[in-house]
PDB file of N, CA and C in Angstrom:
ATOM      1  N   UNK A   1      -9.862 -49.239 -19.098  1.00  0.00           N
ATOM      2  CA  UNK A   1      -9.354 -48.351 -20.128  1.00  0.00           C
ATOM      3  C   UNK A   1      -9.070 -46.951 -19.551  1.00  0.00           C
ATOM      4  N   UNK A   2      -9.805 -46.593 -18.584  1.00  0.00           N
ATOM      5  CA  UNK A   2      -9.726 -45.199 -17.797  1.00  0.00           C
ATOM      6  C   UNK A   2      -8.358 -44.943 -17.506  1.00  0.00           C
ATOM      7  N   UNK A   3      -8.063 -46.215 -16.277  1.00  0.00           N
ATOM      8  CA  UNK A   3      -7.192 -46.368 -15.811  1.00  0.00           C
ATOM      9  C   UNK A   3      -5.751 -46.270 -16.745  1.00  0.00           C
ATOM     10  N   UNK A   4      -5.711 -46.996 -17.279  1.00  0.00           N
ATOM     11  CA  UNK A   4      -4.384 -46.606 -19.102  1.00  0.00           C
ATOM     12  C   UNK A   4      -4.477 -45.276 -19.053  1.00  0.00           C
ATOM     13  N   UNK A   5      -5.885 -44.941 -19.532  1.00  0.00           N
ATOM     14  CA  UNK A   5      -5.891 -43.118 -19.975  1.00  0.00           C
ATOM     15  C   UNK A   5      -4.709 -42.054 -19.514  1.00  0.00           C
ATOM     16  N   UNK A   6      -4.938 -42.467 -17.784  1.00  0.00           N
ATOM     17  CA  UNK A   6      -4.740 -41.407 -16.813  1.00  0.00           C
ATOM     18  C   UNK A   6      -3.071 -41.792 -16.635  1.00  0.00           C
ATOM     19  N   UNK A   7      -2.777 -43.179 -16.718  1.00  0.00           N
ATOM     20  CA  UNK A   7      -1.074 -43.526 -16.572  1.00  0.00           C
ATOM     21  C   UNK A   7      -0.369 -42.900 -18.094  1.00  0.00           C
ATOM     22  N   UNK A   8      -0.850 -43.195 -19.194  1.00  0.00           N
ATOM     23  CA  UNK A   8      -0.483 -42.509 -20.118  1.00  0.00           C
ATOM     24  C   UNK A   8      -0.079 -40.471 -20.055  1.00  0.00           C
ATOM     25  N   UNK A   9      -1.421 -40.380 -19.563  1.00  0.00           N
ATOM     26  CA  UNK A   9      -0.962 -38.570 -19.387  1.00  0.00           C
ATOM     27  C   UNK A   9      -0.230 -38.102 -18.657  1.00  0.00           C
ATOM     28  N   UNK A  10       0.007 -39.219 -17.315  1.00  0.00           N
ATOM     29  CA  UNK A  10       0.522 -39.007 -16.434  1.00  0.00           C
ATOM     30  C   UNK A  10       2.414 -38.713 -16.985  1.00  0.00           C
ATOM     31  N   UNK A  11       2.509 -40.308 -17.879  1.00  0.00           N
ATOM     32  CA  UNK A  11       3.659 -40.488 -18.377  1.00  0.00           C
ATOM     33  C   UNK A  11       3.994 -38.684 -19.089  1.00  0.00           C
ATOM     34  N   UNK A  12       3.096 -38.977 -20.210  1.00  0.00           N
ATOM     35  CA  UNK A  12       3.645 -37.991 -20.844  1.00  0.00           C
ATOM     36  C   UNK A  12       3.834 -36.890 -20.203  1.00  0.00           C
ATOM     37  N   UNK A  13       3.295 -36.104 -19.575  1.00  0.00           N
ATOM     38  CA  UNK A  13       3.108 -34.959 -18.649  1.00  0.00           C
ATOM     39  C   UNK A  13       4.655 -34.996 -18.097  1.00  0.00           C
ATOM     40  N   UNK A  14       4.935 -36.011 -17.687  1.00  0.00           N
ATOM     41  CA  UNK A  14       6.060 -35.877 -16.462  1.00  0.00           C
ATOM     42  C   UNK A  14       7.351 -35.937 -17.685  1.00  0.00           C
ATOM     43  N   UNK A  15       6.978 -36.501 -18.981  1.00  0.00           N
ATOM     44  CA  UNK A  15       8.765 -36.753 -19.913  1.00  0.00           C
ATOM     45  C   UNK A  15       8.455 -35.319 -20.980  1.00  0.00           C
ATOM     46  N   UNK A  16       7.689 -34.815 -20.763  1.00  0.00           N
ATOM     47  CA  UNK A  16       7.763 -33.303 -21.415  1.00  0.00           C
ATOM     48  C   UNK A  16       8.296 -32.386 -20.679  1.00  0.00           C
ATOM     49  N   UNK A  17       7.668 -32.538 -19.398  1.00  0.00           N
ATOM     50  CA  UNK A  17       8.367 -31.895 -18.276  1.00  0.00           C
ATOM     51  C   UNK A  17       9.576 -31.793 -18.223  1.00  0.00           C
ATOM     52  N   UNK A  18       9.720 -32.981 -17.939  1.00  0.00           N
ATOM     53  CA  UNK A  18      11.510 -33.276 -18.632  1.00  0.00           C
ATOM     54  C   UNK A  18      12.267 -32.647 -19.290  1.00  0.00           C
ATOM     55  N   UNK A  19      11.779 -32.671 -20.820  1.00  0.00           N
ATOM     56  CA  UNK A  19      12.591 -32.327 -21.778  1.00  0.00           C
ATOM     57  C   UNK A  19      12.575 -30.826 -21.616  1.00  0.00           C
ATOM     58  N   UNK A  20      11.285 -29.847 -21.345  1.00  0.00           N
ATOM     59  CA  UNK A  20      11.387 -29.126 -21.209  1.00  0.00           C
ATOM     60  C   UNK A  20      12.551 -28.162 -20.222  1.00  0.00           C
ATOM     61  N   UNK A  21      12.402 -28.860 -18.988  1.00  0.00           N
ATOM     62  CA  UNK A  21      13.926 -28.557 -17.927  1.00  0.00           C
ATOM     63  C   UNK A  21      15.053 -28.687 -18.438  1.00  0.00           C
ATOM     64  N   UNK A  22      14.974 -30.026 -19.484  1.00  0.00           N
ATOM     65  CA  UNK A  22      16.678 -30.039 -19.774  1.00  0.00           C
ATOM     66  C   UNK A  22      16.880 -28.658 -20.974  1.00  0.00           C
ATOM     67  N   UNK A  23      15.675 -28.401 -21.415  1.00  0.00           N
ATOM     68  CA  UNK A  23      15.668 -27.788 -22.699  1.00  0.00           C
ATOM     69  C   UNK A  23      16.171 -26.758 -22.392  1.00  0.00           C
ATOM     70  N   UNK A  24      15.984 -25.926 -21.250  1.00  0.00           N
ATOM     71  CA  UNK A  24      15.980 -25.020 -20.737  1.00  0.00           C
ATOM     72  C   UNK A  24      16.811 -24.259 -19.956  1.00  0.00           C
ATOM     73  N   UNK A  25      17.748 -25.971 -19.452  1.00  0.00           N
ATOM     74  CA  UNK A  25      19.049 -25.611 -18.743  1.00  0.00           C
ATOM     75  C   UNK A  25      19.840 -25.510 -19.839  1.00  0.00           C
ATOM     76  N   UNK A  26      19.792 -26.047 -21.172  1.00  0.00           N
ATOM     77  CA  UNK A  26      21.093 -25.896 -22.285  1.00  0.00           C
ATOM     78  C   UNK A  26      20.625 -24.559 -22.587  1.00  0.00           C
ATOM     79  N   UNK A  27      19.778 -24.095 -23.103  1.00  0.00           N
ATOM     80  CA  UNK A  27      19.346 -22.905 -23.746  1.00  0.00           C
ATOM     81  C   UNK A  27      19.568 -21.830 -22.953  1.00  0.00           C
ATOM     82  N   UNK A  28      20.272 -21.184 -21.751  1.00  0.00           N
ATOM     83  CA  UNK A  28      20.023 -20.583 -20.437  1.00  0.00           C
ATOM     84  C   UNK A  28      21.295 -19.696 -21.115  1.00  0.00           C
ATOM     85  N   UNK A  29      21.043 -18.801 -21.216  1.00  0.00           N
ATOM     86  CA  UNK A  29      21.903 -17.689 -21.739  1.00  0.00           C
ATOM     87  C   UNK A  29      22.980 -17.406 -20.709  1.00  0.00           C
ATOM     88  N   UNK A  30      22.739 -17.574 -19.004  1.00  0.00           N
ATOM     89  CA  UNK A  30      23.470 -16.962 -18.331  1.00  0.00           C
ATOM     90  C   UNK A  30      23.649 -17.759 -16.854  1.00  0.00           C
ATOM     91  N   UNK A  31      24.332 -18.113 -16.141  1.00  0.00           N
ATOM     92  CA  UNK A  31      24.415 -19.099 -14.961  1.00  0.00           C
ATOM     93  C   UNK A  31      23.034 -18.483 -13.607  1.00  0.00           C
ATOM     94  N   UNK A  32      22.771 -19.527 -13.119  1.00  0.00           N
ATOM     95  CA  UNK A  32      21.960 -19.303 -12.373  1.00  0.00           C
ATOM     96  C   UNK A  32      22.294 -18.090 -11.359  1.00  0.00           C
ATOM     97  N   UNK A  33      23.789 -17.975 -10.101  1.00  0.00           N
ATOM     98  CA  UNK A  33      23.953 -16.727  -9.914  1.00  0.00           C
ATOM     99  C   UNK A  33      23.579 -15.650 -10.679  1.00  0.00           C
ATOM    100  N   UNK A  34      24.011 -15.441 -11.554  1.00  0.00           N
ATOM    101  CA  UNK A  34      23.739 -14.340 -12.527  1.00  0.00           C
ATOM    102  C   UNK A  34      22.292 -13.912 -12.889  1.00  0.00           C
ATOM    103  N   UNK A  35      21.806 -14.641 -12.625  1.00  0.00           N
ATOM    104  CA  UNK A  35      19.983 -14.378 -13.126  1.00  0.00           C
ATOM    105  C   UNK A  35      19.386 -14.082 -11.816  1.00  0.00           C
ATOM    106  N   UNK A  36      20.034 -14.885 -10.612  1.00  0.00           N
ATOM    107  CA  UNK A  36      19.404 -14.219  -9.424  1.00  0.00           C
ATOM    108  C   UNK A  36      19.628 -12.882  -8.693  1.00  0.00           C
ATOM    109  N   UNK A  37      21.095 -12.502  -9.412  1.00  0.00           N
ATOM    110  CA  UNK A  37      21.736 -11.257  -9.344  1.00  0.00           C
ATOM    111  C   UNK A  37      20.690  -9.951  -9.417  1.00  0.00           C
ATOM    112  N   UNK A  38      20.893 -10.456 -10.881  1.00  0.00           N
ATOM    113  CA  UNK A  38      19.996  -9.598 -11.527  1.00  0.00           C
ATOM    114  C   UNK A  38      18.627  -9.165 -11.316  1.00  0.00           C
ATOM    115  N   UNK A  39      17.944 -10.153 -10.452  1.00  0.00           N
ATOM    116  CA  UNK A  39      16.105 -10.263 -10.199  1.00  0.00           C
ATOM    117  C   UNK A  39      16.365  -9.590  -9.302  1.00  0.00           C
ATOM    118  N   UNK A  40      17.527  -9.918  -8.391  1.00  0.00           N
ATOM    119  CA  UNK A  40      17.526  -9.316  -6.798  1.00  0.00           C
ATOM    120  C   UNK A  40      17.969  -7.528  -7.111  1.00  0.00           C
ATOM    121  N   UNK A  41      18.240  -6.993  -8.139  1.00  0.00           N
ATOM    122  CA  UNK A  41      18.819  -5.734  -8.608  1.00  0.00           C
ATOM    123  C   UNK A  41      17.561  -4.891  -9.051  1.00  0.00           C
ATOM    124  N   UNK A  42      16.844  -5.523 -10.022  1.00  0.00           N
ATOM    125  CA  UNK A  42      15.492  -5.206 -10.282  1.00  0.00           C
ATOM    126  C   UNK A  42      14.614  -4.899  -8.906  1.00  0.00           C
ATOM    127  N   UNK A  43      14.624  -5.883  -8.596  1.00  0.00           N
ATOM    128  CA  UNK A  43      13.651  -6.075  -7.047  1.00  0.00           C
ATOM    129  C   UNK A  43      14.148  -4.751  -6.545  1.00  0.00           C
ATOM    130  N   UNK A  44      15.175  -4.586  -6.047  1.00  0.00           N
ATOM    131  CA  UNK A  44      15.569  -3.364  -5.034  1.00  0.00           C
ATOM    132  C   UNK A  44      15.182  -1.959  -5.140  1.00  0.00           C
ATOM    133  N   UNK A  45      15.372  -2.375  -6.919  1.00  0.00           N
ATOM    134  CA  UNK A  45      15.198  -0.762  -7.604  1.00  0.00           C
ATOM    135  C   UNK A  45      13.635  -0.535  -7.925  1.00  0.00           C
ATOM    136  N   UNK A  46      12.969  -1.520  -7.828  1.00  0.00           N
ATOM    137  CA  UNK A  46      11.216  -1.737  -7.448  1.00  0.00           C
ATOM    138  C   UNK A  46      11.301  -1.191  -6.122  1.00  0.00           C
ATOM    139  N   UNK A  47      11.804  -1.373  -5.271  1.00  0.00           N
ATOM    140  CA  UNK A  47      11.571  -1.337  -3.891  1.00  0.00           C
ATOM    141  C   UNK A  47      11.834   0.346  -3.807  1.00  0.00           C
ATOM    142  N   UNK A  48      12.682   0.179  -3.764  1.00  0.00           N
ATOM    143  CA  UNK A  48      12.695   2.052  -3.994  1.00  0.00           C
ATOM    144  C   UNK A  48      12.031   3.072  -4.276  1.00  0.00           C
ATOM    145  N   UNK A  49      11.607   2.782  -5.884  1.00  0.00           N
ATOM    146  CA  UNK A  49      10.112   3.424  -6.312  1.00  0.00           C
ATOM    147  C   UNK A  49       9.422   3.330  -5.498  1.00  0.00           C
ATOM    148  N   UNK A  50       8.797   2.450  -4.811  1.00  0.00           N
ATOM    149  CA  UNK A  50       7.455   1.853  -4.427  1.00  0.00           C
ATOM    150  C   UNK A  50       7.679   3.162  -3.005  1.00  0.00           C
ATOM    151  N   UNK A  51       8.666   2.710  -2.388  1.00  0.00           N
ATOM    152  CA  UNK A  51       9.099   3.708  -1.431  1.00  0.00           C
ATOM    153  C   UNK A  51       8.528   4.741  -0.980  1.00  0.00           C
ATOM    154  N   UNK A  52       9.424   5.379  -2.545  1.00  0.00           N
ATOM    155  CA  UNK A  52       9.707   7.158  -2.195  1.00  0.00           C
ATOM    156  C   UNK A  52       7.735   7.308  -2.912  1.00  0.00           C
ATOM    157  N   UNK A  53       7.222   6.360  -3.634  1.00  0.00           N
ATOM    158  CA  UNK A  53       6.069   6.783  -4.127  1.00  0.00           C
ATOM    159  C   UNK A  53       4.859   6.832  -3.068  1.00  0.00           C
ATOM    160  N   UNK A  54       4.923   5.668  -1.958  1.00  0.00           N
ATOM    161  CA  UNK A  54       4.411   5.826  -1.028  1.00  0.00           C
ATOM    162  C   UNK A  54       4.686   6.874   0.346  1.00  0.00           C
ATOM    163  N   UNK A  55       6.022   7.428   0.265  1.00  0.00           N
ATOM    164  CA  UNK A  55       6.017   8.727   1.371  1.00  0.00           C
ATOM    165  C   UNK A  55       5.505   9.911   0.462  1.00  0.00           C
ATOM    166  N   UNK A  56       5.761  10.100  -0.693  1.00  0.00           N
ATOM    167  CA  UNK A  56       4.960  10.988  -1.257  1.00  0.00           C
ATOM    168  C   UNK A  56       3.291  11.009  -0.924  1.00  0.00           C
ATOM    169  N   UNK A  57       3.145   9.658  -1.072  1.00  0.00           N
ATOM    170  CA  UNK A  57       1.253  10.241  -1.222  1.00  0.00           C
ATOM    171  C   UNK A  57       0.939   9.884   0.700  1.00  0.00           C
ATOM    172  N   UNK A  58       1.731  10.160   1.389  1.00  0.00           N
ATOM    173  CA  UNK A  58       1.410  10.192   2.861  1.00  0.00           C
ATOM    174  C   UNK A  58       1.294  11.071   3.008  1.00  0.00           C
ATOM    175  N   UNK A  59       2.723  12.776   2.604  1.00  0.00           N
ATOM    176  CA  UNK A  59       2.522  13.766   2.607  1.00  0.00           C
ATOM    177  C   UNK A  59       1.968  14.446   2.179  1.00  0.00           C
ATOM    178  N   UNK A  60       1.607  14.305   0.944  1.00  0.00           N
ATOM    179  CA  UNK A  60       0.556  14.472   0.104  1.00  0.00           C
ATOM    180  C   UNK A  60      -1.357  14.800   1.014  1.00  0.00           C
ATOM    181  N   UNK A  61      -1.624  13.062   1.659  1.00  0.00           N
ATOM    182  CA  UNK A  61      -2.506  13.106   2.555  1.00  0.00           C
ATOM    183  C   UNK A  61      -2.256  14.032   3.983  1.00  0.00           C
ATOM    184  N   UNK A  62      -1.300  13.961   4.487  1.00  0.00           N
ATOM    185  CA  UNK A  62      -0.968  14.852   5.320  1.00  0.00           C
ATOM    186  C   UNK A  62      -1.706  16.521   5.217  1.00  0.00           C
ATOM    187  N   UNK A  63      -1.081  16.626   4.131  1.00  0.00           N
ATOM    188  CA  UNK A  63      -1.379  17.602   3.802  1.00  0.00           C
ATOM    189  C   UNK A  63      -3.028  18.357   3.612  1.00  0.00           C
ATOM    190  N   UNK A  64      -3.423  17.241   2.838  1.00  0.00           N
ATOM    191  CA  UNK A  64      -5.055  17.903   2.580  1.00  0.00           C
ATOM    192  C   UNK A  64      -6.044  17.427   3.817  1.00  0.00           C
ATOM    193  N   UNK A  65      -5.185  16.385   4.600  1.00  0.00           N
ATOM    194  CA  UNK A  65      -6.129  16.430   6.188  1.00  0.00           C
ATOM    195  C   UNK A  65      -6.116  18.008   6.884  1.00  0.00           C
ATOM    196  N   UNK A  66      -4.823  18.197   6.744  1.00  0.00           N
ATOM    197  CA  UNK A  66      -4.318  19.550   7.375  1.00  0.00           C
ATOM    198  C   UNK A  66      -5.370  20.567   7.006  1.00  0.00           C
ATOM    199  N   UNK A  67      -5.540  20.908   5.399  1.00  0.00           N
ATOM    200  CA  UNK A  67      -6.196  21.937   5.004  1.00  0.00           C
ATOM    201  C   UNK A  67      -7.609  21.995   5.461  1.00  0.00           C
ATOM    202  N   UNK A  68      -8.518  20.079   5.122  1.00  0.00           N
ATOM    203  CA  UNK A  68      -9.584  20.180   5.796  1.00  0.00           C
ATOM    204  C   UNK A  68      -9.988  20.430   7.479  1.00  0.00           C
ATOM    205  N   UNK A  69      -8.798  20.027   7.842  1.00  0.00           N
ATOM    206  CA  UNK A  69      -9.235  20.473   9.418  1.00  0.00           C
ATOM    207  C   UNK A  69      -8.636  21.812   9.561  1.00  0.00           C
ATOM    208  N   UNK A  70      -8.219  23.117   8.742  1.00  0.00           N
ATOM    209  CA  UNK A  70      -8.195  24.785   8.627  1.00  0.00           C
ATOM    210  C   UNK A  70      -9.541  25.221   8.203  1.00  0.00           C
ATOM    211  N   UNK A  71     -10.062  24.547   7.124  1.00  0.00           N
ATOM    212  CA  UNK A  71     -11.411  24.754   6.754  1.00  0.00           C
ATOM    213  C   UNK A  71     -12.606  24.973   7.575  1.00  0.00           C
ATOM    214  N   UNK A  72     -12.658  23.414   8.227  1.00  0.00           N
ATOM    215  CA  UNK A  72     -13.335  22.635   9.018  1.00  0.00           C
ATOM    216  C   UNK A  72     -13.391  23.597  10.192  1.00  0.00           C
ATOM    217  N   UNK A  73     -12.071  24.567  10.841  1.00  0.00           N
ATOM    218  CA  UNK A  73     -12.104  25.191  12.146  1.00  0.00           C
ATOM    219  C   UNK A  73     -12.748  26.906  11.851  1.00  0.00           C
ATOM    220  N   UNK A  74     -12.266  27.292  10.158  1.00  0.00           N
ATOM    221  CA  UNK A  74     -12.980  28.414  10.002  1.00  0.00           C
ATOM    222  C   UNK A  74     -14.702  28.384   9.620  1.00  0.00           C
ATOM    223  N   UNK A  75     -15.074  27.358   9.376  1.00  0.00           N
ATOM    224  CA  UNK A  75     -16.523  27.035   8.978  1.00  0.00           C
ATOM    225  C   UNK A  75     -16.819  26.807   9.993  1.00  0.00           C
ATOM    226  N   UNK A  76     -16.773  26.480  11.120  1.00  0.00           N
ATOM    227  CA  UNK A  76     -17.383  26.372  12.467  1.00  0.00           C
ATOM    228  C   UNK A  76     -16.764  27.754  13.099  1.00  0.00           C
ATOM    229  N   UNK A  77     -16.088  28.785  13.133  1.00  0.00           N
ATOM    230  CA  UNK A  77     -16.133  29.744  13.758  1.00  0.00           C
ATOM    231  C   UNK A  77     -16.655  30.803  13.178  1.00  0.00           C
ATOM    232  N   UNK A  78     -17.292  30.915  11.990  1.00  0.00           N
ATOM    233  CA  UNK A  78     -18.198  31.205  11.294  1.00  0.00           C
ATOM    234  C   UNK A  78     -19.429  31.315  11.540  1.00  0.00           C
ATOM    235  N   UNK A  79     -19.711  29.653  12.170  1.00  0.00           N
ATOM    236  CA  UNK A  79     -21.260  29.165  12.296  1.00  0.00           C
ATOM    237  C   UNK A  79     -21.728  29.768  13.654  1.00  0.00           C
ATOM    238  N   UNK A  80     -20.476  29.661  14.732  1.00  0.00           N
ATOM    239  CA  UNK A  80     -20.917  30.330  15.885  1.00  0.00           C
ATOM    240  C   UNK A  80     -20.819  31.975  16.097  1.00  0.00           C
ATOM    241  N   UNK A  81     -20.418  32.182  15.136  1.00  0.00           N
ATOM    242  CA  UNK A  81     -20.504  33.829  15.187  1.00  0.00           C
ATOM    243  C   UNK A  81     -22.032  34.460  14.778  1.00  0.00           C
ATOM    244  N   UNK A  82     -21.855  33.046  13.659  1.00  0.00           N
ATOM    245  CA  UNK A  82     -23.574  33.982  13.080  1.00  0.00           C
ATOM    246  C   UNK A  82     -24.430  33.173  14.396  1.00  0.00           C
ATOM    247  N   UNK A  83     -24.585  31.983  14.956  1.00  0.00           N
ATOM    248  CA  UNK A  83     -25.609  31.997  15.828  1.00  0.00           C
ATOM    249  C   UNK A  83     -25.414  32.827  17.626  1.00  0.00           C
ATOM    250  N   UNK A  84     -24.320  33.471  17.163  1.00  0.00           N
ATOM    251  CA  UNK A  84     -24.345  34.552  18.432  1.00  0.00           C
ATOM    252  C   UNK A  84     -23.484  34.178  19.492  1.00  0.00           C
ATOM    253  N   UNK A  85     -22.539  33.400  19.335  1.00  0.00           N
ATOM    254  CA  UNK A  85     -21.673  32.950  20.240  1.00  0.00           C
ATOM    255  C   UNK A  85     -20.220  34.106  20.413  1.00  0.00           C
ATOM    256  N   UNK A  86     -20.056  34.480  21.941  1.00  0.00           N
ATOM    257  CA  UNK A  86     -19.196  34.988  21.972  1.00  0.00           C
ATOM    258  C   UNK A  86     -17.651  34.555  21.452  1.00  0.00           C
ATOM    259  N   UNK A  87     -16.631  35.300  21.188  1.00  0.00           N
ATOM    260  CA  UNK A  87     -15.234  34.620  21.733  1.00  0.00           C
ATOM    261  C   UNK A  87     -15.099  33.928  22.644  1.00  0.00           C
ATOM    262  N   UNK A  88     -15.976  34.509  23.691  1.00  0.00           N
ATOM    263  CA  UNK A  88     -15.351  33.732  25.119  1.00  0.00           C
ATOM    264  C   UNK A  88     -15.997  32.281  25.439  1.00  0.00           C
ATOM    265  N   UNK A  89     -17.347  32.544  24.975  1.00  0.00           N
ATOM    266  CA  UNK A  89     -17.996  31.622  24.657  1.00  0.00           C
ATOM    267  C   UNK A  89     -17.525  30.178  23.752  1.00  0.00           C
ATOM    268  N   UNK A  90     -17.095  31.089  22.412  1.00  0.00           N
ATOM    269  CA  UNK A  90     -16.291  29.973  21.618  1.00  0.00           C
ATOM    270  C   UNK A  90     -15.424  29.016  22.329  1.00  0.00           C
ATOM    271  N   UNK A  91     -14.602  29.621  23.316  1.00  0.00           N
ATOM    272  CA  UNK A  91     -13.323  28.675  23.594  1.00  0.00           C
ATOM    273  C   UNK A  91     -14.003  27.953  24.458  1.00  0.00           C
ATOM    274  N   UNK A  92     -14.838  27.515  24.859  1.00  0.00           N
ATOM    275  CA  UNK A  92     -15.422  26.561  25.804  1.00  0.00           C
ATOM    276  C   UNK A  92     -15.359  25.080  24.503  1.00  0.00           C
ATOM    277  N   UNK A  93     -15.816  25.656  23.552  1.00  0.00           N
ATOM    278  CA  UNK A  93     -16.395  24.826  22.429  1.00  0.00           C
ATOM    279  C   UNK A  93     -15.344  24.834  21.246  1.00  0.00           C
ATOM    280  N   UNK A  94     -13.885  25.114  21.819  1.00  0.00           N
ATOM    281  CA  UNK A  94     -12.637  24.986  20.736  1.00  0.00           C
ATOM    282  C   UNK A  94     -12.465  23.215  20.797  1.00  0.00           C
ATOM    283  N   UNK A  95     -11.824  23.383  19.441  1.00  0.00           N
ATOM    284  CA  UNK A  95     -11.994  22.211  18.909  1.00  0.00           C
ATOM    285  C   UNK A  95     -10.288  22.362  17.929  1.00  0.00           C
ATOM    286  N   UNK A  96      -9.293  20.940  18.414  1.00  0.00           N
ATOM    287  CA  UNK A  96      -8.323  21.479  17.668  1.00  0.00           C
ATOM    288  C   UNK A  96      -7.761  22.235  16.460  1.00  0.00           C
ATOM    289  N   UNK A  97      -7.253  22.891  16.461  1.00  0.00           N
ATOM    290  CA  UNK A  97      -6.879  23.886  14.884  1.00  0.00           C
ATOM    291  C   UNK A  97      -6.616  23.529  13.769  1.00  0.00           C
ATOM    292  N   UNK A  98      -5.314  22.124  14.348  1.00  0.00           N
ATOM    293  CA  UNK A  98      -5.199  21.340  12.915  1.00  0.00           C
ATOM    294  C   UNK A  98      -5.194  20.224  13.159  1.00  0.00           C
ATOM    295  N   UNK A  99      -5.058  19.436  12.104  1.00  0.00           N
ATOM    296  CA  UNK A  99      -4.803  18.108  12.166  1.00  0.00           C
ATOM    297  C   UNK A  99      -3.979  17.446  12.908  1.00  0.00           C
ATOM    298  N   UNK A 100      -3.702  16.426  13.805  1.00  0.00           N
ATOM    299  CA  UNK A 100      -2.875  15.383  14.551  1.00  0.00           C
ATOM    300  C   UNK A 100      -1.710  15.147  13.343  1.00  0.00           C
ATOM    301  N   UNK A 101      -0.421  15.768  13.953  1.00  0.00           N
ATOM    302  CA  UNK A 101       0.893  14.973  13.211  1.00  0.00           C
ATOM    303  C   UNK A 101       1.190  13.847  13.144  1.00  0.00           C
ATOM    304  N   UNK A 102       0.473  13.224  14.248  1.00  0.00           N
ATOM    305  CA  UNK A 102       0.864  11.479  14.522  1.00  0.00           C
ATOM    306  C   UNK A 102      -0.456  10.623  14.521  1.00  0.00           C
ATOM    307  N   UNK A 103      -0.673   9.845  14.178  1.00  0.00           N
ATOM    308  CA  UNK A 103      -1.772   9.255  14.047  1.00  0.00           C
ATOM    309  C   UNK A 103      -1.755   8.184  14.756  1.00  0.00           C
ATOM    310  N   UNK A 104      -2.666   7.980  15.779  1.00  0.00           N
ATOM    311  CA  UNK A 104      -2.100   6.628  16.889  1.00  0.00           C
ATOM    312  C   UNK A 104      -3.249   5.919  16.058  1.00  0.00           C
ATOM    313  N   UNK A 105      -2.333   4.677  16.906  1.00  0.00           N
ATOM    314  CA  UNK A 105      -3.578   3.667  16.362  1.00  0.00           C
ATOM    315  C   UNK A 105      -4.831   3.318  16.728  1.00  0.00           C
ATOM    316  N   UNK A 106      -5.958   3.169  16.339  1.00  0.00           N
ATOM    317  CA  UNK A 106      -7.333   3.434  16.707  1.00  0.00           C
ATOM    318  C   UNK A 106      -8.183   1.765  16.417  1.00  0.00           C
ATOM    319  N   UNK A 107      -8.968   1.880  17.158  1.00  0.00           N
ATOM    320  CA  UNK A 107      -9.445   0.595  17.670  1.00  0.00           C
ATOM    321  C   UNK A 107     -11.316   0.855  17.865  1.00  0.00           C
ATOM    322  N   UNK A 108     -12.080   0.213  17.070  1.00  0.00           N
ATOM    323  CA  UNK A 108     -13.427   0.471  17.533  1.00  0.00           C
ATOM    324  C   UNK A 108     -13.788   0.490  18.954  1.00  0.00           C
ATOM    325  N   UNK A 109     -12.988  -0.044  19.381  1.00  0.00           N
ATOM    326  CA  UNK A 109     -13.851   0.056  21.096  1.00  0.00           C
ATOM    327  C   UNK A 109     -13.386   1.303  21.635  1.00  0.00           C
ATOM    328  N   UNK A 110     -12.793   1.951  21.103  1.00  0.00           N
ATOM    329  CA  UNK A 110     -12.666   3.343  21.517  1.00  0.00           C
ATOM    330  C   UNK A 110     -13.463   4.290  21.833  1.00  0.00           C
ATOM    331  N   UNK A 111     -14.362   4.072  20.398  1.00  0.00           N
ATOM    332  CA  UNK A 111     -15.097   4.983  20.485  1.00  0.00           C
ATOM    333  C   UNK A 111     -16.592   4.374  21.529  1.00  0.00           C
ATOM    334  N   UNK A 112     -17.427   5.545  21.852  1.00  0.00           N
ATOM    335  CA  UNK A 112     -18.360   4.981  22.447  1.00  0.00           C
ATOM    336  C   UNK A 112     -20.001   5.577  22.464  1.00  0.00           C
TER     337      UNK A 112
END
């Protein structure tokens, strides 16, 4: 009886399926070119947004790396002034000004 069960759903499953495809090709407002036209038009103009929204928030980051490493260089020339470090002294112990424009690519075994 199992066996019936499962050929039965099977049947039906696959002639709904059916009807549904044919249902779907009469009912189709617009030829298949035309609908892929259109997805591919959407898509592009997604693509775009996505784009210009992602170089925005690069520069964006760019940017506030920048400020923290201005911060970052006056809070440490700060720290060595009050513990008594000369100018001349300082530049032994300079440390870049700003942030890296380019960001290479970095790899744990780098560090050590």
């Amino acid at each position: 009886m199992d066996k019936v069960m499962w050929k039965v759903s099977g049947l039906v499953f696959v002639t709904s399926s059916l009807v549904g495809l044919i249902g779907g090709l009469l009912a189709a407002p617009q030829s298949g070119l035309r609908t892929r036209k259109k997805i591919h038009r959407g898509y592009e103009h997604i693509k775009k947004d996505i784009k210009g929204q992602v170089k925005q928030e690069v520069h964006d980051l760019k940017g506030a790396v920048a400020n923290v490493a201005r911060q970052g260089n006056a809070y440490r020339e700060k720290l060595l002034a009050w513990k008594g470090f000369s100018e001349w002294q300082q530049g032994f112990l300079d440390f870049p000004r700003a942030a890296p424009v380019k960001v290479l690519r970095w790899h744990p075994k780098d560090v050590q």
